[in-house]
N, C-alpha and C. Protein backbone atom coordinates (compact mmCIF):
# COMPACT_ATOMS: atom_id res chain seq x y z
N UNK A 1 291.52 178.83 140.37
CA UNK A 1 292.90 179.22 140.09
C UNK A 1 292.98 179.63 138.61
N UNK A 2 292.95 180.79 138.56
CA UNK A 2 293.66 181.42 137.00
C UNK A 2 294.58 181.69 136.62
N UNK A 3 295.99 180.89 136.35
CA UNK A 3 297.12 181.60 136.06
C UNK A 3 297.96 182.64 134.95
N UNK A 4 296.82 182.82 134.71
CA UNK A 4 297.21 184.05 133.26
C UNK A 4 296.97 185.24 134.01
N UNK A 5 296.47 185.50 134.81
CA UNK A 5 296.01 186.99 135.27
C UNK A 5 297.68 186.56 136.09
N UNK A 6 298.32 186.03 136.49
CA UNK A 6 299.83 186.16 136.54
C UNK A 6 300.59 185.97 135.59
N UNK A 7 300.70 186.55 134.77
CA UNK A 7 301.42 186.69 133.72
C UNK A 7 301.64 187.49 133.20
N UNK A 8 302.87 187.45 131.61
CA UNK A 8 303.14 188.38 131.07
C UNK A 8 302.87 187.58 129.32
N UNK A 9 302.71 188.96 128.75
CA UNK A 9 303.23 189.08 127.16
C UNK A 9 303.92 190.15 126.69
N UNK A 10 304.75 189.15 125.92
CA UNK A 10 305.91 189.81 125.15
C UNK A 10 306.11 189.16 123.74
N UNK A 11 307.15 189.94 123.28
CA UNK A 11 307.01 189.36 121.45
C UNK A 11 307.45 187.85 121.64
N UNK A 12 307.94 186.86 122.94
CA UNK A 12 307.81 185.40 122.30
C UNK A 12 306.70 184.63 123.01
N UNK A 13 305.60 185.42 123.39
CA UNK A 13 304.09 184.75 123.53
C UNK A 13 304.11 185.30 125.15
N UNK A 14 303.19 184.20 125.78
CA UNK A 14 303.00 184.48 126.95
C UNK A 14 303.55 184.25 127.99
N UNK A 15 304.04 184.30 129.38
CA UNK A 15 305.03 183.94 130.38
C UNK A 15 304.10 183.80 131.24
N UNK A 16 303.95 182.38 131.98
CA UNK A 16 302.82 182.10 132.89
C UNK A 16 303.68 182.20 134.09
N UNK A 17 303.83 182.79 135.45
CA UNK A 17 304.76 182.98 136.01
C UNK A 17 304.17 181.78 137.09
N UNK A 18 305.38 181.00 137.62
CA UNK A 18 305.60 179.86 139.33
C UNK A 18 305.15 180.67 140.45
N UNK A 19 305.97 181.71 140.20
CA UNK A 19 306.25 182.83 141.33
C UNK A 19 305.21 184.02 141.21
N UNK A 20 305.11 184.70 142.23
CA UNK A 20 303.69 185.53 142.40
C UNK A 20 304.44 187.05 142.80
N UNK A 21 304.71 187.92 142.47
CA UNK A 21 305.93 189.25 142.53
C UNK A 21 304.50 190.36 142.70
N UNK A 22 303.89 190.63 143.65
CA UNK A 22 302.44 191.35 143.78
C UNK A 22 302.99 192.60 144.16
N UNK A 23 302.54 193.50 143.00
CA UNK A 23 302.59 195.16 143.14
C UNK A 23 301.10 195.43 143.93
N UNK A 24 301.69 196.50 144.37
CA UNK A 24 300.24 197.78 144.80
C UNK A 24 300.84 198.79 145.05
N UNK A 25 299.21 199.63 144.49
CA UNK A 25 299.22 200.98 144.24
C UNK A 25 299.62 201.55 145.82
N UNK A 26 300.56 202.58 146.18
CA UNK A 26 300.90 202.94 147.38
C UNK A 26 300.83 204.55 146.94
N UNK A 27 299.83 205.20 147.94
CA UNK A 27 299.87 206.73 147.30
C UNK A 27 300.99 207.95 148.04
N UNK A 28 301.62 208.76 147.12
CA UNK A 28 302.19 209.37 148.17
C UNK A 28 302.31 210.97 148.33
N UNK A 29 301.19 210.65 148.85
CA UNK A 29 300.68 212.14 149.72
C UNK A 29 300.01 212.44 148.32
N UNK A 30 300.28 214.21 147.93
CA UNK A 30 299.90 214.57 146.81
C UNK A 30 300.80 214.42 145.61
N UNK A 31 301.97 213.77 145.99
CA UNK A 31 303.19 213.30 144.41
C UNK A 31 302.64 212.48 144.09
N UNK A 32 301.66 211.84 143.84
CA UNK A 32 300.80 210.61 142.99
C UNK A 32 301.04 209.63 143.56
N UNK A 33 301.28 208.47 142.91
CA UNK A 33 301.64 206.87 143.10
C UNK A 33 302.83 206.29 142.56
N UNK A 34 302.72 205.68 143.50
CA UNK A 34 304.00 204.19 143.61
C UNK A 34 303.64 203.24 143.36
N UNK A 35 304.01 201.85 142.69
CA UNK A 35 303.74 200.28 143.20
C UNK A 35 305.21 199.42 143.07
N UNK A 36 305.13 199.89 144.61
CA UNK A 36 305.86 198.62 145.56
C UNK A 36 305.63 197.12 145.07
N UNK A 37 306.56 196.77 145.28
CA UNK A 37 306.39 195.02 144.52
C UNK A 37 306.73 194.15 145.80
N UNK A 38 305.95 193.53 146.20
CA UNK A 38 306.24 192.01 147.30
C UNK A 38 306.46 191.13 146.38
N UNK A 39 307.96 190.81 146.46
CA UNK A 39 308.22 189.69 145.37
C UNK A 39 308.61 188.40 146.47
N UNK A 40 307.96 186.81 145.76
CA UNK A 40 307.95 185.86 145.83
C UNK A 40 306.14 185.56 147.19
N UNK A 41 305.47 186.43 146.84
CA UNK A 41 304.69 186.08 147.94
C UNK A 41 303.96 185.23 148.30
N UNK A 42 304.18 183.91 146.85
CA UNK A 42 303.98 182.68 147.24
C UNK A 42 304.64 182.04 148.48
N UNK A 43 305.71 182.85 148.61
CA UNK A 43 306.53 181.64 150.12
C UNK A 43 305.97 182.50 151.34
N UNK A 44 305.28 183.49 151.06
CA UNK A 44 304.63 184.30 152.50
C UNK A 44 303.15 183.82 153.16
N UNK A 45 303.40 184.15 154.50
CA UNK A 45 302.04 183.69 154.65
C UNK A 45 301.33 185.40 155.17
N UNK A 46 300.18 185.12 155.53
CA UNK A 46 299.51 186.68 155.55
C UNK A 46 300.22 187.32 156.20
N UNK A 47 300.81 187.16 157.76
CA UNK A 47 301.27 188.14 158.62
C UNK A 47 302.44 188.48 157.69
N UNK A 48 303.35 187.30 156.77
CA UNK A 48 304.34 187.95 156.21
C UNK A 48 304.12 189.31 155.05
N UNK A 49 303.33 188.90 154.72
CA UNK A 49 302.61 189.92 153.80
C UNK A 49 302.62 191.27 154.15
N UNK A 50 301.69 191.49 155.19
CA UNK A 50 301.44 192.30 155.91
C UNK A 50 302.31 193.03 156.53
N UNK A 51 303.39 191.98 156.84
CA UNK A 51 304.41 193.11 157.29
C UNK A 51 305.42 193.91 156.24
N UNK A 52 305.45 193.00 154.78
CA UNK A 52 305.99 193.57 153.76
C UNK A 52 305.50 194.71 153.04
N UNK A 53 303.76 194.80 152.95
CA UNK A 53 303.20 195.64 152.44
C UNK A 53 303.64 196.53 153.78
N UNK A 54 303.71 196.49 154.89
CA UNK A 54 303.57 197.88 156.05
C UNK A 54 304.92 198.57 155.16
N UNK A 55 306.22 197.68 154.96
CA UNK A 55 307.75 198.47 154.92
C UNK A 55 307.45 199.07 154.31
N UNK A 56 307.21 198.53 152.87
CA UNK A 56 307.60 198.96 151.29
C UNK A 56 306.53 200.63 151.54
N UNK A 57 305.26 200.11 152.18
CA UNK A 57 304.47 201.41 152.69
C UNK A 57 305.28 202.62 153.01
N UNK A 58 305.93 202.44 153.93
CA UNK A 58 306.33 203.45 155.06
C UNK A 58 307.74 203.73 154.04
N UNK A 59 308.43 203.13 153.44
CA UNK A 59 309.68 202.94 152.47
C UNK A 59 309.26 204.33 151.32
N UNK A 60 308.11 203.80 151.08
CA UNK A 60 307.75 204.94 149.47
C UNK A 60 307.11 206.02 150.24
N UNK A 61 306.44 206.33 151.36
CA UNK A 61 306.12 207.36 151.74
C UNK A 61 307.30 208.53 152.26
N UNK A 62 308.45 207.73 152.63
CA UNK A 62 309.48 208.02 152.85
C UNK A 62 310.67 208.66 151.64
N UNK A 63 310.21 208.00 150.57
CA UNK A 63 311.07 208.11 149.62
C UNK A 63 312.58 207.45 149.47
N UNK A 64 312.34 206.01 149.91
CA UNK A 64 313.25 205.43 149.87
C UNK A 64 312.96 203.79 149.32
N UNK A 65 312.63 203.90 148.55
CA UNK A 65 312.42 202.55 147.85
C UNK A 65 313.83 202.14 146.61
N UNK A 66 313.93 201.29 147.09
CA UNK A 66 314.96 201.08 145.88
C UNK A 66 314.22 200.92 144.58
N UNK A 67 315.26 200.39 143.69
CA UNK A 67 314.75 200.21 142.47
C UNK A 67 314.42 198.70 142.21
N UNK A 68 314.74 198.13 142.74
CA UNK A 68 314.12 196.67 142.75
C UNK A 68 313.09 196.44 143.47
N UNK A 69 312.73 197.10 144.25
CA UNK A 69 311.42 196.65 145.11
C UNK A 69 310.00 198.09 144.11
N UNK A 70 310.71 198.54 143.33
CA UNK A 70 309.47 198.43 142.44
C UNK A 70 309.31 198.22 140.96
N UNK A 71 310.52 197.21 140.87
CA UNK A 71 310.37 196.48 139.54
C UNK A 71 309.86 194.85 139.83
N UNK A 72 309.81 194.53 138.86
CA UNK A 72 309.36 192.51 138.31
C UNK A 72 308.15 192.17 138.99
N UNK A 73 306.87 193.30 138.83
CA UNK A 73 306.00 192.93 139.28
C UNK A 73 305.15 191.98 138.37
N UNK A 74 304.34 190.57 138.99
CA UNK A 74 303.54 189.75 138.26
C UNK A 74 301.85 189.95 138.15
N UNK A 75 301.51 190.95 139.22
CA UNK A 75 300.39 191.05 139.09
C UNK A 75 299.98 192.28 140.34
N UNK A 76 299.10 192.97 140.00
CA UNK A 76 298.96 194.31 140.70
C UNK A 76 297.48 194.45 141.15
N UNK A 77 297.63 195.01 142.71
CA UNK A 77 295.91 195.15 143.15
C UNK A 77 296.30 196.87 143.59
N UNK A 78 295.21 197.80 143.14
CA UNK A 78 294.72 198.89 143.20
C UNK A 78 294.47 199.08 144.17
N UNK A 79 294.13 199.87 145.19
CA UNK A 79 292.69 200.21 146.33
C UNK A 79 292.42 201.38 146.29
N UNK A 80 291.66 201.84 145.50
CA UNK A 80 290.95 203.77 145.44
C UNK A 80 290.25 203.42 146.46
N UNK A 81 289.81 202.51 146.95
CA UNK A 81 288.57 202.41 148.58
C UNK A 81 289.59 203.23 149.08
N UNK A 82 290.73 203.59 149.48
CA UNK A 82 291.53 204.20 150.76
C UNK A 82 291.05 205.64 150.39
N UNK A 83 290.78 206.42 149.39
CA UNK A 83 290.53 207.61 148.68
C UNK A 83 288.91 207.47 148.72
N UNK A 84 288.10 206.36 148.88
CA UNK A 84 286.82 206.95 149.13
C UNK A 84 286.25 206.46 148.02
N UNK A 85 286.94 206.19 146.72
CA UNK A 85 286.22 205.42 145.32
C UNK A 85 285.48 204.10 145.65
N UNK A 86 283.99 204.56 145.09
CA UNK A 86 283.24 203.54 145.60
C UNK A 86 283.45 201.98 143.90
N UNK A 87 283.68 202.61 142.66
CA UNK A 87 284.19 201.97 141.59
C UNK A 87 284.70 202.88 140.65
N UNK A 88 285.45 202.16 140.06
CA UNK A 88 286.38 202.54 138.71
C UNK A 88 287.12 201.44 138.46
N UNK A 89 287.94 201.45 137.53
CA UNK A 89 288.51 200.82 136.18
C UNK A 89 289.82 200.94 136.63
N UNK A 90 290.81 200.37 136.83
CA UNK A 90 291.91 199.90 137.04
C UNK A 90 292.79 199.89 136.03
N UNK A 91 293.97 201.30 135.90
CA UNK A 91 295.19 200.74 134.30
C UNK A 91 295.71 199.62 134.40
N UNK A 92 295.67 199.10 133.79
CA UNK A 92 296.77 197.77 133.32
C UNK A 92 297.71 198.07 133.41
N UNK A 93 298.81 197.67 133.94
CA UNK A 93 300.13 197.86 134.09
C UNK A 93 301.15 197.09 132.98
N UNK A 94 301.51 197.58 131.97
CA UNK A 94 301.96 196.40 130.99
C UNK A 94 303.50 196.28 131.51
N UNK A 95 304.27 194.94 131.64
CA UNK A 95 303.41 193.90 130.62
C UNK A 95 302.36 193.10 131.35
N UNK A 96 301.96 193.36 132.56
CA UNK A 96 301.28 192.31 132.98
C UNK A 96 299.83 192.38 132.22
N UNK A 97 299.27 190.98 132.69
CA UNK A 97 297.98 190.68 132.02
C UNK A 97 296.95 191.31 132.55
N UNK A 98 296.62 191.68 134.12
CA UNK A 98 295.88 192.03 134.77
C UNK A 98 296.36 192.55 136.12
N UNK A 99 295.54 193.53 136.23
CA UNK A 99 295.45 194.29 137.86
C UNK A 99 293.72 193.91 138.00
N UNK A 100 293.90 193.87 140.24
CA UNK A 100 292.59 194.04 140.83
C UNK A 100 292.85 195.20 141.32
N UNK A 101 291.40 195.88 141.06
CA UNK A 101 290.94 197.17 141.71
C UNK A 101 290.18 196.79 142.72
N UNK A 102 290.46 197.48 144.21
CA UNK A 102 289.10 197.20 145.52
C UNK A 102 288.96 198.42 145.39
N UNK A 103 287.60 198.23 145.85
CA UNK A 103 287.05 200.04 146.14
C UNK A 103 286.52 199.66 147.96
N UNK A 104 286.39 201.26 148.34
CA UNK A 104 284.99 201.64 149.60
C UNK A 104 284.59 200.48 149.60
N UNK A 105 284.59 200.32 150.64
CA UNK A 105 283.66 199.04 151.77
C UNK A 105 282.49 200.24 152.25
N UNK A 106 281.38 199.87 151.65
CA UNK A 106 280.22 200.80 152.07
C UNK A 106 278.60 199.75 152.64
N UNK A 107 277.92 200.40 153.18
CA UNK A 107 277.19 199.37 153.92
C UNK A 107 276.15 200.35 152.46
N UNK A 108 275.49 198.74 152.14
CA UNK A 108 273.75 198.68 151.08
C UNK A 108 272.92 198.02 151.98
N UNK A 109 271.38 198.72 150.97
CA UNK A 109 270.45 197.89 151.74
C UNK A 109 270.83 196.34 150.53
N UNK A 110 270.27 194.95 151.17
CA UNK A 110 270.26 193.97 150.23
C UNK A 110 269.59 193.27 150.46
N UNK A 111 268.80 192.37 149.70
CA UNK A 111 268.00 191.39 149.40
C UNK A 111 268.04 189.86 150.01
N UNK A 112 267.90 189.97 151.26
CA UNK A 112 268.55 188.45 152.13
C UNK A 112 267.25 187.52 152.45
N UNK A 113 267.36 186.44 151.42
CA UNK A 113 266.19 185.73 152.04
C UNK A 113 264.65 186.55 151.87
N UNK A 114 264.47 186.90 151.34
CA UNK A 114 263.13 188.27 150.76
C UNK A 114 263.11 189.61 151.70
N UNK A 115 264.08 189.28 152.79
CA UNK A 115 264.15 190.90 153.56
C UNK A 115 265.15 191.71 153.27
N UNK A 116 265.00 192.84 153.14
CA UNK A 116 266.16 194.14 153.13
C UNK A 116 266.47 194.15 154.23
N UNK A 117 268.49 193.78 154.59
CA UNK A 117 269.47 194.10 155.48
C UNK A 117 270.58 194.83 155.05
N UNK A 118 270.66 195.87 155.98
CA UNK A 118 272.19 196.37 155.54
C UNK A 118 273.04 195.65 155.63
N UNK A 119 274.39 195.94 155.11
CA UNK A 119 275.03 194.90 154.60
C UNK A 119 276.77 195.82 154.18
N UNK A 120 277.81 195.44 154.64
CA UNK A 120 278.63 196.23 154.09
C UNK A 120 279.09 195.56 152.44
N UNK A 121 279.45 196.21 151.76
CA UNK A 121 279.95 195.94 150.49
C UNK A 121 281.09 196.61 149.94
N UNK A 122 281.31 195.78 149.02
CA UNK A 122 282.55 196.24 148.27
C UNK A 122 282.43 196.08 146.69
N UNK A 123 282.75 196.94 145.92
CA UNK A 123 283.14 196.61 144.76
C UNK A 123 284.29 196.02 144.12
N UNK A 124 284.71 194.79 143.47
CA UNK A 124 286.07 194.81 142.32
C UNK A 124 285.94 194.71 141.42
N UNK A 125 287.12 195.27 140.64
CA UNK A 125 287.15 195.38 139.31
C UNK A 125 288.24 195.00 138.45
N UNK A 126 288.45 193.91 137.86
CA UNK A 126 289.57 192.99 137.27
C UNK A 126 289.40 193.57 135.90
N UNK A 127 290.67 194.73 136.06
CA UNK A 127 291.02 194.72 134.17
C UNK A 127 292.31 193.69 133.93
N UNK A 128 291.82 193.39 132.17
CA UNK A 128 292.84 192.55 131.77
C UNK A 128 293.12 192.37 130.13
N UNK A 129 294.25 191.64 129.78
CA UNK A 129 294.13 192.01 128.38
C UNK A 129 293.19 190.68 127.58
N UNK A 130 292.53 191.16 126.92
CA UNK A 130 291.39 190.28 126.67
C UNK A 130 292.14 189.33 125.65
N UNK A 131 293.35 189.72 125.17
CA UNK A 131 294.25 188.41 123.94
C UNK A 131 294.27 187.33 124.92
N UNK A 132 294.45 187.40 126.45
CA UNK A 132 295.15 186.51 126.57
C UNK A 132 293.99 185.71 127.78
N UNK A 133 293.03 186.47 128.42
CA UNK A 133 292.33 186.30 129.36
C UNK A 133 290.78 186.83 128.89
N UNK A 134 289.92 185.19 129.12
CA UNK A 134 288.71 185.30 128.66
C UNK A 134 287.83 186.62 129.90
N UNK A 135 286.71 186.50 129.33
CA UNK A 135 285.53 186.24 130.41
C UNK A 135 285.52 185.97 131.32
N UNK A 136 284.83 184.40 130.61
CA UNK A 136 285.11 183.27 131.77
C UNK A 136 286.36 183.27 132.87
N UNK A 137 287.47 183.43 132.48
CA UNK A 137 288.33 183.30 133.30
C UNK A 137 288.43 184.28 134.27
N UNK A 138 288.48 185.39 133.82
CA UNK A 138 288.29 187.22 134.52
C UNK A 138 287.39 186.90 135.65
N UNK A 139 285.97 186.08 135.65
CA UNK A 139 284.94 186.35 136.63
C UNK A 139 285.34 185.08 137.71
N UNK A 140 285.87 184.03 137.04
CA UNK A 140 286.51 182.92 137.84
C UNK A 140 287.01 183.73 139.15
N UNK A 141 288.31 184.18 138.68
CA UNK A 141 289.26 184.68 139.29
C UNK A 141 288.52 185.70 140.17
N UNK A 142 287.32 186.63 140.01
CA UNK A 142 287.09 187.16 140.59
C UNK A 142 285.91 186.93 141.87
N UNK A 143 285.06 185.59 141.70
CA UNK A 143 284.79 185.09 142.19
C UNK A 143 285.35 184.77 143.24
N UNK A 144 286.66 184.23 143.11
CA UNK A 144 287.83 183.44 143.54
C UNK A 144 288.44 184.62 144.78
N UNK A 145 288.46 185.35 144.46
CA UNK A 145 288.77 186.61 145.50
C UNK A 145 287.75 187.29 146.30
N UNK A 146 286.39 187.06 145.60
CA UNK A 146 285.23 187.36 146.76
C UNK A 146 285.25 186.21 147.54
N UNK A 147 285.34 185.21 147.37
CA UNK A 147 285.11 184.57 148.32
C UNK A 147 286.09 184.06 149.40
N UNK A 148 287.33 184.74 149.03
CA UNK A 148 288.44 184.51 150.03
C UNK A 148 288.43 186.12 151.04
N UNK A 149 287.69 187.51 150.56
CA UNK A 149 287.63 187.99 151.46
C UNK A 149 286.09 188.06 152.09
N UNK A 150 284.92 187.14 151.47
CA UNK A 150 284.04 186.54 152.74
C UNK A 150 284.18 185.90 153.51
N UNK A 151 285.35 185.08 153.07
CA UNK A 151 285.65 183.80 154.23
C UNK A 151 286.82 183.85 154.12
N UNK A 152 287.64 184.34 155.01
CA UNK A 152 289.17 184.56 155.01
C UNK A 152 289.55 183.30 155.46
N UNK A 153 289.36 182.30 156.38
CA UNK A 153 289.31 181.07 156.89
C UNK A 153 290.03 180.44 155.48
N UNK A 154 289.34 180.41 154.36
CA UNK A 154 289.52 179.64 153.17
C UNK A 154 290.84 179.86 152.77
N UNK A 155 291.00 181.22 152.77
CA UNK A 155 292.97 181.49 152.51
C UNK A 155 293.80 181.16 153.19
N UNK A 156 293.43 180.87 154.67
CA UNK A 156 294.09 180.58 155.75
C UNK A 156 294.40 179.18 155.74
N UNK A 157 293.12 178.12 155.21
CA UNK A 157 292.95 176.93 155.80
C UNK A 157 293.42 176.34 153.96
N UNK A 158 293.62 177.31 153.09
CA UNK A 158 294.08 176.58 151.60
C UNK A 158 293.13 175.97 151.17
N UNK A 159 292.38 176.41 151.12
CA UNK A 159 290.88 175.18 150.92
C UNK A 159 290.02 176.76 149.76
């Protein structure tokens, strides 16, 4: 658990946020991008999620998003994988501290036990502002998210 990659800075220091207000990048068509905000998605569970990311989806493709559902975001995930980006670098969205970038789910050969198996993969990429978020913490956190989409069970079961 890293709670600075939810957060903000501003001129009276840092704001570690309770609440979890999760933007993503939503593309639309060829007018560029949106990020839709699921705010409070600590009280959601996945299907709720899921059905919030579908609206706000179908909402901005539509061109009908209000203005609150894409403000007070606490923390923002990217996906260029939908566009085919196998990696890249993720803007920071200020003020927040950090966005995740997913890329392409692509199958590698890999190194299992001394044999080469294909294998699907993914790249992420956690930018962040380094005043406020180490290293250490950056790879925590990112750790922390590989291994909740190897074992989804673990997000499910809170463990």
């Amino acid at each position: 658990h890293q709670p600075k990659v939810n957060s903000q800075f501003h001129e009276h220091g840092l704001e570690v946020f309770k609440h979890v207000n999760l933007g993503f990048g939503t593309a639309l068509g060829d007018d560029g991008l949106i990020v839709p905000v699921i705010h409070q998605c600590q009280n959601l569970n996945l299907k709720q999620i899921a059905a919030e990311f579908s609206r706000l989806t179908e909402k901005a493709r539509n061109n009908q998003l209000s203005q609150k559902e894409v403000q007070g975001g606490t923390f923002t995930i990217s996906n260029g994988g939908g566009f085919g980006s196998l990696i890249s670098t993720p803007i920071l969205n200020p003020p927040q501290t950090a966005i995740l970038g997913m890329h392409k789910i692509q199958e590698r050969p890999m190194a299992v036990d001394g044999k080469v198996e294909i294998l699907p993969m993914m790249y992420l990429a956690l930018s962040y502002d380094h005043r406020l978020i180490d290293g250490k913490e950056a790879v925590q956190f990112l750790v922390a998210v590989k291994n909740f989409i190897e074992d989804p069970a673990r997000l499910l079961l809170d463990i």
